[in-house]
C-alpha atoms as a PDB file:
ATOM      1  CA  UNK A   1       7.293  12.984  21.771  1.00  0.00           C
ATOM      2  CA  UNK A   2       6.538   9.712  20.064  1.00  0.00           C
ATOM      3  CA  UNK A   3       9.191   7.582  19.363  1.00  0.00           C
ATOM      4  CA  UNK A   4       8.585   5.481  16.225  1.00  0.00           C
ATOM      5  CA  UNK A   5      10.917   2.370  14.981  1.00  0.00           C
ATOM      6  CA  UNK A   6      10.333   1.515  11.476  1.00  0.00           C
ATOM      7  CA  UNK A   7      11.633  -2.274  10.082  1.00  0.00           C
ATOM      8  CA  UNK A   8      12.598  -1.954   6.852  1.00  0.00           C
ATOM      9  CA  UNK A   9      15.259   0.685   5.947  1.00  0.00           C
ATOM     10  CA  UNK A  10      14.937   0.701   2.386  1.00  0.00           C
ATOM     11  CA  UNK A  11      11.245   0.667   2.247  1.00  0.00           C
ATOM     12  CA  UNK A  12       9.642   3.493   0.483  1.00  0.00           C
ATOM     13  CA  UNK A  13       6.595   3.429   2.469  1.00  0.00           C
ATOM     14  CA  UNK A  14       8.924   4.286   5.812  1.00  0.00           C
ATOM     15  CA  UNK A  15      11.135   6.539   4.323  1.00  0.00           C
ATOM     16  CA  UNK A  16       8.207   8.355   2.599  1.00  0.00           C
ATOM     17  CA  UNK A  17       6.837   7.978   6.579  1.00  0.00           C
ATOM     18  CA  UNK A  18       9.879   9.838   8.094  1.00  0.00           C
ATOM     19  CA  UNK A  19      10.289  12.653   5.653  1.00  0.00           C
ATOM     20  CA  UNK A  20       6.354  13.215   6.124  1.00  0.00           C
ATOM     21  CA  UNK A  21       6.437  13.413   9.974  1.00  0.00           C
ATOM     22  CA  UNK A  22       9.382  15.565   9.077  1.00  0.00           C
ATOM     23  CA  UNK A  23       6.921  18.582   9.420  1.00  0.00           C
ATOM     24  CA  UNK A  24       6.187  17.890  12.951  1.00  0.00           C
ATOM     25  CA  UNK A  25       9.765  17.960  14.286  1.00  0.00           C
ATOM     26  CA  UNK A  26       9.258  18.038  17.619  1.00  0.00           C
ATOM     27  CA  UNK A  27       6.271  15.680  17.488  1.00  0.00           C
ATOM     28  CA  UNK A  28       7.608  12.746  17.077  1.00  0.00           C
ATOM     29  CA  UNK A  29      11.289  10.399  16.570  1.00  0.00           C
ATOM     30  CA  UNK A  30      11.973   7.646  14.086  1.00  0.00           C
ATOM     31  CA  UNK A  31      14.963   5.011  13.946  1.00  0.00           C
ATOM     32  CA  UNK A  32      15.041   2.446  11.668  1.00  0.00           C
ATOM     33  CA  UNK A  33      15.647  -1.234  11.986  1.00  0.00           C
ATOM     34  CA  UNK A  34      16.947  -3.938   9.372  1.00  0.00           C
ATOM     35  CA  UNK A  35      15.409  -7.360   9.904  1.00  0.00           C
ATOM     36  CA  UNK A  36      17.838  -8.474   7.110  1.00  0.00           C
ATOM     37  CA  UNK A  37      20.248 -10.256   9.552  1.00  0.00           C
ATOM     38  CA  UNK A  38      18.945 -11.972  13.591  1.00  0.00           C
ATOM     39  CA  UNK A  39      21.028  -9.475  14.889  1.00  0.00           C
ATOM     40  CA  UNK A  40      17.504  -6.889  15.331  1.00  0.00           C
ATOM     41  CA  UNK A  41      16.702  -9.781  18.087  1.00  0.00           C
ATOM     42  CA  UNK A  42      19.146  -8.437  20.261  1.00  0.00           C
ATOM     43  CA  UNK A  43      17.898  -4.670  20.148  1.00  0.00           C
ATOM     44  CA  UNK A  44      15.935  -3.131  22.563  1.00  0.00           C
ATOM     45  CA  UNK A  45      12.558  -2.023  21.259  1.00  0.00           C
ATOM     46  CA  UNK A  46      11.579  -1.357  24.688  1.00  0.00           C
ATOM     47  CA  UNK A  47      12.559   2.618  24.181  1.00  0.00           C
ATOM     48  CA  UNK A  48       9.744   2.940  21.531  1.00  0.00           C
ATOM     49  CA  UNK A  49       5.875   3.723  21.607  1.00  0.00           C
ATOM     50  CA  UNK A  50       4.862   2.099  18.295  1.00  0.00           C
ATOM     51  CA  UNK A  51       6.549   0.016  15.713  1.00  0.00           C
ATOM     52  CA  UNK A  52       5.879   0.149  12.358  1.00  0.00           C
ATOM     53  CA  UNK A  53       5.810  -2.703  10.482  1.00  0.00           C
ATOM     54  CA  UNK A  54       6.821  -2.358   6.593  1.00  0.00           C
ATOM     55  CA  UNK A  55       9.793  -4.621   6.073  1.00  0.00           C
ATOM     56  CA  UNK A  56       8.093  -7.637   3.369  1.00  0.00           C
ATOM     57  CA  UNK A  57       8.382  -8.690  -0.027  1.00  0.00           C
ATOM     58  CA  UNK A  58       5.789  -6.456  -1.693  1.00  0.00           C
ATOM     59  CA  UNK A  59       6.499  -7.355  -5.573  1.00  0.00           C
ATOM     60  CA  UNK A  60       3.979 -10.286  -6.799  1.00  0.00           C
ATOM     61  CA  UNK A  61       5.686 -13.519  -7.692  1.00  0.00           C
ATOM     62  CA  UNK A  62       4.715 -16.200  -9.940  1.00  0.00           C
ATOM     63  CA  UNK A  63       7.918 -18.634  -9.179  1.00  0.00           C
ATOM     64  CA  UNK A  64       6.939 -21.343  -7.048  1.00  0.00           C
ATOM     65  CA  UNK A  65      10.507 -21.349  -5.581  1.00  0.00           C
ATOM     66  CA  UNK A  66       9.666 -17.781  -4.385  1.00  0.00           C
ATOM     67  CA  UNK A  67       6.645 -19.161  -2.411  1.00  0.00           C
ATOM     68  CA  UNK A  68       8.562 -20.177   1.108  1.00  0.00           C
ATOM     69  CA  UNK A  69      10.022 -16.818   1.079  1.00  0.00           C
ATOM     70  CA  UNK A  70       7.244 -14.968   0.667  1.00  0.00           C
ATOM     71  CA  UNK A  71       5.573 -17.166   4.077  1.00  0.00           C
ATOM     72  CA  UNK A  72       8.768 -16.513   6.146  1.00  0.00           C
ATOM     73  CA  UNK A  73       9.431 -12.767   5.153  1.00  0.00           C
ATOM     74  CA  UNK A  74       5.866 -11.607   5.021  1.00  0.00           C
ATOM     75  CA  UNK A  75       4.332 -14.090   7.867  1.00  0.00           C
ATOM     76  CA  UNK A  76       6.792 -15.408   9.831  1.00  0.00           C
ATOM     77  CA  UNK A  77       8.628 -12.404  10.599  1.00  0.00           C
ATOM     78  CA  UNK A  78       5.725 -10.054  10.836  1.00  0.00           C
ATOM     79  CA  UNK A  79       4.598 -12.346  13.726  1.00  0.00           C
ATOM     80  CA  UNK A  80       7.768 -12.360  14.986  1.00  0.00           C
ATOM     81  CA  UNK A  81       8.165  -8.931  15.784  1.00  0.00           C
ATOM     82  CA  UNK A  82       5.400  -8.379  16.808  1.00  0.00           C
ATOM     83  CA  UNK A  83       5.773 -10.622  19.802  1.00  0.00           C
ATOM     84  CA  UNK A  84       8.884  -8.812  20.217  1.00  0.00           C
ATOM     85  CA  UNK A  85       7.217  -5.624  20.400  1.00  0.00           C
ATOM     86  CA  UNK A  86       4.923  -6.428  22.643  1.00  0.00           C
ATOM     87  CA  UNK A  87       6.595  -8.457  24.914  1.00  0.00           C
ATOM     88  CA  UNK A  88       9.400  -5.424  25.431  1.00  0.00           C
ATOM     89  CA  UNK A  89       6.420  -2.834  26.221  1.00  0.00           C
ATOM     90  CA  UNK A  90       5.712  -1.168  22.985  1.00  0.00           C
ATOM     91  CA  UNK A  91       2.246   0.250  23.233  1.00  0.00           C
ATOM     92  CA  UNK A  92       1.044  -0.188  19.172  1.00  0.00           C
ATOM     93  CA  UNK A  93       2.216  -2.416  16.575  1.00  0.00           C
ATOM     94  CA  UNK A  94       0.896  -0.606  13.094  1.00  0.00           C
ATOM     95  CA  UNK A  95       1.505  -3.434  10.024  1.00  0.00           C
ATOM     96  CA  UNK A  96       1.284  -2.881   6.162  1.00  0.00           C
ATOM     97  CA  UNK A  97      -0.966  -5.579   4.103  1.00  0.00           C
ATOM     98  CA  UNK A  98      -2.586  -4.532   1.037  1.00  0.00           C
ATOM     99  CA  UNK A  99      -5.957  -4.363  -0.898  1.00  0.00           C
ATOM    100  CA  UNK A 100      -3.974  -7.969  -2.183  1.00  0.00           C
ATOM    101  CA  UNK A 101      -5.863 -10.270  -0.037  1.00  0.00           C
ATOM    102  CA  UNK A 102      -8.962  -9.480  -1.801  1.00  0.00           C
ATOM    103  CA  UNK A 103      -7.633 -11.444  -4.505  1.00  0.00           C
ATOM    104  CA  UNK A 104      -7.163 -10.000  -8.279  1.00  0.00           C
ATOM    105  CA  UNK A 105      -9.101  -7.155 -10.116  1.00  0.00           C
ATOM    106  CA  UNK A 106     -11.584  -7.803 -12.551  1.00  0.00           C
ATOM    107  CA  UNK A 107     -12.260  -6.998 -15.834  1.00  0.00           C
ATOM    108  CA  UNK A 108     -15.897  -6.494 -14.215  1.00  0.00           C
ATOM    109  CA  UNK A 109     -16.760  -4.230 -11.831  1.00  0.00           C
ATOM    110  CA  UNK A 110     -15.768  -5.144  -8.316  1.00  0.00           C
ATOM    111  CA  UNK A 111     -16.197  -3.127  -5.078  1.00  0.00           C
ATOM    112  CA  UNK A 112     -15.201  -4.071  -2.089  1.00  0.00           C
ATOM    113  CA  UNK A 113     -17.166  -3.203   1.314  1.00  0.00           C
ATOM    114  CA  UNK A 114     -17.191  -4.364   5.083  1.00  0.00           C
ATOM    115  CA  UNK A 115     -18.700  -7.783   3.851  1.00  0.00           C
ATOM    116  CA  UNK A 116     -16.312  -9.205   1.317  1.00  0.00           C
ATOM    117  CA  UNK A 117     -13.938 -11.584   2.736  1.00  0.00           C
ATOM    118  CA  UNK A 118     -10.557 -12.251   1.710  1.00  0.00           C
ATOM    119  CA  UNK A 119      -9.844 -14.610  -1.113  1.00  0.00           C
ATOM    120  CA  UNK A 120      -5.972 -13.708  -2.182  1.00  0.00           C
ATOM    121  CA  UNK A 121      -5.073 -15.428  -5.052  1.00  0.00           C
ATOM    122  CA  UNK A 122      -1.789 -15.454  -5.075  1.00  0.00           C
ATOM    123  CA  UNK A 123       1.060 -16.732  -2.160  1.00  0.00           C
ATOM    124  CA  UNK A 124       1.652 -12.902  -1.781  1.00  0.00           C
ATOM    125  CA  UNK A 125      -2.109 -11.910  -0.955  1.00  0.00           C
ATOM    126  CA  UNK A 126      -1.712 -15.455   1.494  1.00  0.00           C
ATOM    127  CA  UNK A 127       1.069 -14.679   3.425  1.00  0.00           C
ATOM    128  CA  UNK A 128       0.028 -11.130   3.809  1.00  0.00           C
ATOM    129  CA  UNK A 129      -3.340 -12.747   4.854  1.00  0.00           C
ATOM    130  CA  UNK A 130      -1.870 -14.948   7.229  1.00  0.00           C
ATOM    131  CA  UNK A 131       0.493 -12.492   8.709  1.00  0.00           C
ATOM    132  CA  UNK A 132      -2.826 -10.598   9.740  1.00  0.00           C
ATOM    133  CA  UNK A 133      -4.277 -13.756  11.433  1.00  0.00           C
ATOM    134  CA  UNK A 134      -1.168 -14.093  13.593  1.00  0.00           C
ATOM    135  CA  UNK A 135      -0.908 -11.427  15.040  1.00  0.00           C
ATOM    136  CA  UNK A 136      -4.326 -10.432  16.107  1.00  0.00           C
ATOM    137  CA  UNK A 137      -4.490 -12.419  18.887  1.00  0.00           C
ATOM    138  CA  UNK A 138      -1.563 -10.185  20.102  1.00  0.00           C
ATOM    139  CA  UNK A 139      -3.797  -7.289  20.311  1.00  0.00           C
ATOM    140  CA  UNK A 140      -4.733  -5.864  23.950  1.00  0.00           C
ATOM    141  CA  UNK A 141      -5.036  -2.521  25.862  1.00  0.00           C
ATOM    142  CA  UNK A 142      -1.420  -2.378  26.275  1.00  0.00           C
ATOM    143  CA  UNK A 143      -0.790  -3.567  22.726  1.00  0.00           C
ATOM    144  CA  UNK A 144      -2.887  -2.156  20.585  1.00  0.00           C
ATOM    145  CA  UNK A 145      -2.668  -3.429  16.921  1.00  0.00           C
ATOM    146  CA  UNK A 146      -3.514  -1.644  13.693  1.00  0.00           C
ATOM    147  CA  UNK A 147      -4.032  -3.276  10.311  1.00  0.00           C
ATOM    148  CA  UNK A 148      -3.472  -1.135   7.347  1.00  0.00           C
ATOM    149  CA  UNK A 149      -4.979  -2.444   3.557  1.00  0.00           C
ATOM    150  CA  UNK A 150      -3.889   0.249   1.267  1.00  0.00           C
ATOM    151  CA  UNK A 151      -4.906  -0.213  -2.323  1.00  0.00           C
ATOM    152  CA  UNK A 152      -2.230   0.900  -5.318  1.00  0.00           C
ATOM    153  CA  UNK A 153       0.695   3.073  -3.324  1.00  0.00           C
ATOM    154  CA  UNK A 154       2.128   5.508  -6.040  1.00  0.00           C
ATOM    155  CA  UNK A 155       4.139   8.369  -5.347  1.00  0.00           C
ATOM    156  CA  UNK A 156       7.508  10.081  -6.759  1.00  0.00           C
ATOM    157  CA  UNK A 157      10.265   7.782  -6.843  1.00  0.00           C
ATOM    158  CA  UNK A 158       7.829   4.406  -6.112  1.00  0.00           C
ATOM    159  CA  UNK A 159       7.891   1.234  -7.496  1.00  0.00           C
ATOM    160  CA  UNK A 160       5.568  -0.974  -9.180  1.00  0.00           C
ATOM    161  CA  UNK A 161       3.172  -0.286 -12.199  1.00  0.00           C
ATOM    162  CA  UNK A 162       2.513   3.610 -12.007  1.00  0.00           C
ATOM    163  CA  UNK A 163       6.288   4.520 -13.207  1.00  0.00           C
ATOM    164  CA  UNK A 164       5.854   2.084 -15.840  1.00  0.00           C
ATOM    165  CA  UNK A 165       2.365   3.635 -17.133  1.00  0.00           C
ATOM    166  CA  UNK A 166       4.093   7.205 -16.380  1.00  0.00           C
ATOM    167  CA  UNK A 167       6.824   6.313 -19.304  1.00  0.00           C
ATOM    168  CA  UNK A 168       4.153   4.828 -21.586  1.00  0.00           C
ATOM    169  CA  UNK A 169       2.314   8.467 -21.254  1.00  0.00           C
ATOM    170  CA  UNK A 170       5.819  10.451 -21.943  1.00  0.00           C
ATOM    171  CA  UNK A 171       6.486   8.271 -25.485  1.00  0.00           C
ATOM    172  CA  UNK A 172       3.336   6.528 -26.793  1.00  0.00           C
ATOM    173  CA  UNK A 173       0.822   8.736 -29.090  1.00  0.00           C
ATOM    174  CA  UNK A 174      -2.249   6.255 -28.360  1.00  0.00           C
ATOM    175  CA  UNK A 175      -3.642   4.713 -25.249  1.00  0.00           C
ATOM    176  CA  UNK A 176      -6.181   2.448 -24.683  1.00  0.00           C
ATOM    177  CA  UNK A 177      -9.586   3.806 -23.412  1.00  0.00           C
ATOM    178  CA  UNK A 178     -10.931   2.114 -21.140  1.00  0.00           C
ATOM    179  CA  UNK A 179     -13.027   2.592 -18.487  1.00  0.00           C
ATOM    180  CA  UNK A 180     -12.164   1.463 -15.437  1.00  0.00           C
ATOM    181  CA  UNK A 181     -11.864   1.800 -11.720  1.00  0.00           C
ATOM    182  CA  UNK A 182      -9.622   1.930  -9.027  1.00  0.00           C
ATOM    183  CA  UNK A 183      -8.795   2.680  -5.694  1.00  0.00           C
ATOM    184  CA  UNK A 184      -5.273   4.165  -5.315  1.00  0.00           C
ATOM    185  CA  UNK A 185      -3.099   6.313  -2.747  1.00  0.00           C
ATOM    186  CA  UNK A 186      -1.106   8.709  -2.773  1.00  0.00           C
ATOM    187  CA  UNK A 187       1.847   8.305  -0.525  1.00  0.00           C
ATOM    188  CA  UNK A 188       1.360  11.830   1.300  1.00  0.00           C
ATOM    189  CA  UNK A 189      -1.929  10.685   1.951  1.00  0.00           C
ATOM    190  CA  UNK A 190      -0.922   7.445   3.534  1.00  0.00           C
ATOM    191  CA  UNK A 191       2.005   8.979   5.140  1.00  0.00           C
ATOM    192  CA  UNK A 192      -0.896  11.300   6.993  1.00  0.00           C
ATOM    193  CA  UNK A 193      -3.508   8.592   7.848  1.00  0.00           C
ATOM    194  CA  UNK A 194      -0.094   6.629   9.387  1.00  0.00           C
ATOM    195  CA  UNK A 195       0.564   9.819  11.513  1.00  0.00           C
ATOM    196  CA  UNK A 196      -3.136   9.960  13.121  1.00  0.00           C
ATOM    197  CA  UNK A 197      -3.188   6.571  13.360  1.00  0.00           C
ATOM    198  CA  UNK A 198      -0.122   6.620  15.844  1.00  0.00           C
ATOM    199  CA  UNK A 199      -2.122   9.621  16.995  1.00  0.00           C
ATOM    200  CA  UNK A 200      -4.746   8.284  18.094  1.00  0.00           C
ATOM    201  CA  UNK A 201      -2.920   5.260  19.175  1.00  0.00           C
ATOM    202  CA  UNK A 202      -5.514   3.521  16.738  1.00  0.00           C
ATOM    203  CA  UNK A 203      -6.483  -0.760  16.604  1.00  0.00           C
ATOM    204  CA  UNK A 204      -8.014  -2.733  13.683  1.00  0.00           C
ATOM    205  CA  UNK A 205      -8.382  -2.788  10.345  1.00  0.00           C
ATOM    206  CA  UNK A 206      -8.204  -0.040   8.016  1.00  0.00           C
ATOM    207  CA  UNK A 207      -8.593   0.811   4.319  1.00  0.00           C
ATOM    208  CA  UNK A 208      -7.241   4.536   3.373  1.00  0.00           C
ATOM    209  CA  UNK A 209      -7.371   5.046  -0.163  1.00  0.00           C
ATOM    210  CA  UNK A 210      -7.692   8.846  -2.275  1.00  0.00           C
ATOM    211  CA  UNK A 211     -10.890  10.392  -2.248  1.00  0.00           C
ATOM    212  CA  UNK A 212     -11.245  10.056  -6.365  1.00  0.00           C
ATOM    213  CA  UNK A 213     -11.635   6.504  -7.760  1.00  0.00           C
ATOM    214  CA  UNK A 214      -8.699   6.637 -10.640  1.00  0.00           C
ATOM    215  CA  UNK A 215      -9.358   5.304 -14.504  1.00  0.00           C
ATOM    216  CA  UNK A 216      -5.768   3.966 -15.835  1.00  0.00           C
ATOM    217  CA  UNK A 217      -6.635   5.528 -19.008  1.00  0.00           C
ATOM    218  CA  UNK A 218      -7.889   9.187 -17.504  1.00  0.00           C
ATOM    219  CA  UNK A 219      -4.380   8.888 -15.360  1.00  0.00           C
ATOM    220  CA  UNK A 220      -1.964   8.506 -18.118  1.00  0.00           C
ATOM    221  CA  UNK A 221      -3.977  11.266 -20.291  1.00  0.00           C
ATOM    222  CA  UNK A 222      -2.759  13.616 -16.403  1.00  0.00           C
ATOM    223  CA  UNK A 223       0.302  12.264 -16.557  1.00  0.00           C
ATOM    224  CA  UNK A 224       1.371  13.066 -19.993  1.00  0.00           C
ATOM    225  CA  UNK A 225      -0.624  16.792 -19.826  1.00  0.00           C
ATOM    226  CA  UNK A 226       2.226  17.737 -16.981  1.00  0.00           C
ATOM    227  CA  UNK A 227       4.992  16.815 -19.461  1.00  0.00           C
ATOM    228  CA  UNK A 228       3.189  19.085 -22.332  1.00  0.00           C
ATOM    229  CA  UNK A 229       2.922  15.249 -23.841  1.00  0.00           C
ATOM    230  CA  UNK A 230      -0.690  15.221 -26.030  1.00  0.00           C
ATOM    231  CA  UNK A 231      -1.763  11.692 -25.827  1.00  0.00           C
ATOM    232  CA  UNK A 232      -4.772  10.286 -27.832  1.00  0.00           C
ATOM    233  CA  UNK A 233      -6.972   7.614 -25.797  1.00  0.00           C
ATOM    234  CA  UNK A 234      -8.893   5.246 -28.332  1.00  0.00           C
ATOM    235  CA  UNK A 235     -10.962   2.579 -28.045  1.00  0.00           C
ATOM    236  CA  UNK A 236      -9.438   0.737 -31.106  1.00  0.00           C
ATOM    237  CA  UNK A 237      -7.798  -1.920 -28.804  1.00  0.00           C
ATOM    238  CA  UNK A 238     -10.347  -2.526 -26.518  1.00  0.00           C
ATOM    239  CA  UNK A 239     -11.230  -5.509 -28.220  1.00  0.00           C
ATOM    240  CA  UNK A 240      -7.898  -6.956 -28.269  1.00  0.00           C
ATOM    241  CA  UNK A 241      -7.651  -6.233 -24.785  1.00  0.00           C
ATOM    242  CA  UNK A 242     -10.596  -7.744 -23.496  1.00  0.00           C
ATOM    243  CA  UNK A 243      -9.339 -11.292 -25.360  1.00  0.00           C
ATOM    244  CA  UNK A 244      -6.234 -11.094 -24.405  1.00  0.00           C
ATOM    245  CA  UNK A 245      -7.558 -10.271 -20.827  1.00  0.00           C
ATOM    246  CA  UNK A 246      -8.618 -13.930 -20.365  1.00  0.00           C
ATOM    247  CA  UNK A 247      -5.193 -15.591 -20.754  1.00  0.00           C
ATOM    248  CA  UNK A 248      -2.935 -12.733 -18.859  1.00  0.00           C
ATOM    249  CA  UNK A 249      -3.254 -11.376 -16.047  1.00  0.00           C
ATOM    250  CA  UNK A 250      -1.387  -8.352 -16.660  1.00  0.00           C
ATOM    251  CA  UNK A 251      -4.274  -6.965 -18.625  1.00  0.00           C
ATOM    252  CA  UNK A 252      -6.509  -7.115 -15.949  1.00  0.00           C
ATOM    253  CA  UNK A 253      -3.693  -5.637 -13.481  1.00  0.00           C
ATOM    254  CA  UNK A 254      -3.273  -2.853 -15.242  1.00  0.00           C
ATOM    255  CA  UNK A 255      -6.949  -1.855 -16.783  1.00  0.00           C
ATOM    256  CA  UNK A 256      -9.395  -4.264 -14.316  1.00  0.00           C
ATOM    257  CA  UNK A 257     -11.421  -3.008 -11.559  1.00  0.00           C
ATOM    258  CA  UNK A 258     -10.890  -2.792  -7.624  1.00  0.00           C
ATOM    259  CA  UNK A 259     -12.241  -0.092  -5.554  1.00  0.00           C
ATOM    260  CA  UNK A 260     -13.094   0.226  -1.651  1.00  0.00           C
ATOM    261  CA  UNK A 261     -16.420   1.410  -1.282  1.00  0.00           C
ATOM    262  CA  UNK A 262     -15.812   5.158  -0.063  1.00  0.00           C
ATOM    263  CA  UNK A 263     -17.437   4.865   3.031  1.00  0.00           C
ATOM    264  CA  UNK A 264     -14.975   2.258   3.994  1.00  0.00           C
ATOM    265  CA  UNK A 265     -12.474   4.890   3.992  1.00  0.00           C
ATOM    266  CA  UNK A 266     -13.700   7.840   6.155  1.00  0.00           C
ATOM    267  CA  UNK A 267     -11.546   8.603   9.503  1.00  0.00           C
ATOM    268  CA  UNK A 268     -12.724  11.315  12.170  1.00  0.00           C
ATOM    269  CA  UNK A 269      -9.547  13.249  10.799  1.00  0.00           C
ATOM    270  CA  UNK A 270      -8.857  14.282   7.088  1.00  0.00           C
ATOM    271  CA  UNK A 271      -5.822  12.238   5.653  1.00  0.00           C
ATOM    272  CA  UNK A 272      -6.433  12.631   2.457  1.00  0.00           C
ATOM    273  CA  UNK A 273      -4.521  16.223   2.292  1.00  0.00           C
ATOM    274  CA  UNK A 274      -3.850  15.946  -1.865  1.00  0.00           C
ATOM    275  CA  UNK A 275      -6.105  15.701  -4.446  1.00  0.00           C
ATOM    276  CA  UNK A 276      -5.531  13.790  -7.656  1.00  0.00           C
ATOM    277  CA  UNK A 277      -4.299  16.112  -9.819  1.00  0.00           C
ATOM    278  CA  UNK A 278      -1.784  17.456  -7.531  1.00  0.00           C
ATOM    279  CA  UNK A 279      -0.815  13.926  -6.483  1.00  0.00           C
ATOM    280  CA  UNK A 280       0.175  13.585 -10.100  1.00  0.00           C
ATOM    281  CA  UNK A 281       1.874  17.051 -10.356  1.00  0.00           C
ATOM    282  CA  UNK A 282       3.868  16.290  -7.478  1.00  0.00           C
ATOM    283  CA  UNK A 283       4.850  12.868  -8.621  1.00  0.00           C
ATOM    284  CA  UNK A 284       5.497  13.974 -12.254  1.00  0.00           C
ATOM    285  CA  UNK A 285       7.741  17.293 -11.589  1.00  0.00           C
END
């Protein structure tokens, strides 16, 4: 049996983690750990195979104040658990970045492949960034390290944009059309890829993502289909949109473009167990 620790015990990512591996019940163990408060300094992480690693700020910041807390939440304490971890014998330290370190999306089309190198442009993307740098020079036989980038996480109960686009589709009668791209990921399809990646007591880096590239627009039409909503996509603000694009961001978070290229993706084991219509069933009911 595996025994798991997971830092963060709020985070939806690890308890989306447990109640996954909750199908495999005598497969594997999970505790949780706060790193709230220096008193997880004193446990013993010595009694665990692999740590995972989703405690962090994940919500983008603009407030400069917020900046040193991002670098000592996101960075400093990554790094310092994983020396922890490995220094007390655990045998794989999995951490959660994000597609964020590529920077923004675009309101052009923008893949990224093997090739592209980070350029975050914001102190979130950075310290995630920088938290990667630190600790790969941890990584060894004995302490194997694994580097997760997902793109958009969405799921039921998450955070973030998608239950804010899932209310627009439940009370607006008109949506933008546009046609975008993105890569997104279903949290039972993360939760899986985690599971063979503590498997296969995987290192590196690695960028799951669903098999379908999502459009924002095509999503919310989904979306408001499973609540009998009838929503009406139209092109009418498009040109709004793209003007307004240039001076806010949020535009371009919401309808821009940012997509793994697929091959980027593959594993040697299927994670990607829902498809995206039932992701959105699931999340929706």
């Amino acid at each position: 049996m595996k025994k798991i620790l997971i830092t963060g015990k709020n985070s939806y990512v690890g308890k989306s983690f447990k109640s996954w591996l909750g199908n495999y019940p005598d497969k594997y163990s999970i505790d949780f750990i706060s790193l709230r408060e220096n008193s997880w300094k004193e446990e013993d992480f010595s009694v665990y195979d692999v740590v995972l690693h989703v405690a962090g700020i994940a919500h983008v910041s603009t407030d400069p104040k917020m900046e040193d807390i991002y670098y000592k939440v996101n960075r400093d304490l990554t790094i310092e658990t994983a020396e922890k971890a490995k220094a007390e014998g655990v045998k794989q330290f999995i951490f959660m970045s994000s597609i964020i370190v590529y920077g923004d999306s675009s309101s052009e089309q923008r893949v990224i492949d093997k090739n592209t190198k980070p350029t975050p442009s914001n102190f979130y993307g950075n310290s995630k960034l920088q938290a990667e740098e630190g600790i790969k020079s941890l990584n060894s036989e004995n302490f194997r390290i694994a580097i997760i980038r997902p793109p958009m996480i969405y799921g039921k109960n998450s955070k973030g944009n998608y239950p804010k686009l899932a209310k627009a589709a439940q009370i607006l009668p008109l949506f933008p059309d546009v046609d975008n791209k993105r890569s997104m990921l279903h949290i039972d399809n993360l939760s899986e890829f985690i599971r063979l990646i503590v498997d296969h007591e995987e290192s590196g880096l690695f960028f799951p993502q669903n098999k379908e590239y999502v459009s924002t627009s095509e999503m919310v039409k989904v979306i408001a289909g499973f609540h009998s909503k009838n929503i009406k996509l139209t092109k009418m603000f498009n040109p709004l949109l793209n003007l307004i694009g240039i001076k806010f961001g949020i535009v371009n978070k919401v309808f821009g473009n940012l997509v793994y290229e697929k091959s980027m993706s593959l594993y040697k084991e299927n994670y990607q167990v829902r498809d995206f219509r039932k992701t959105i069933e699931l999340t929706e009911k």
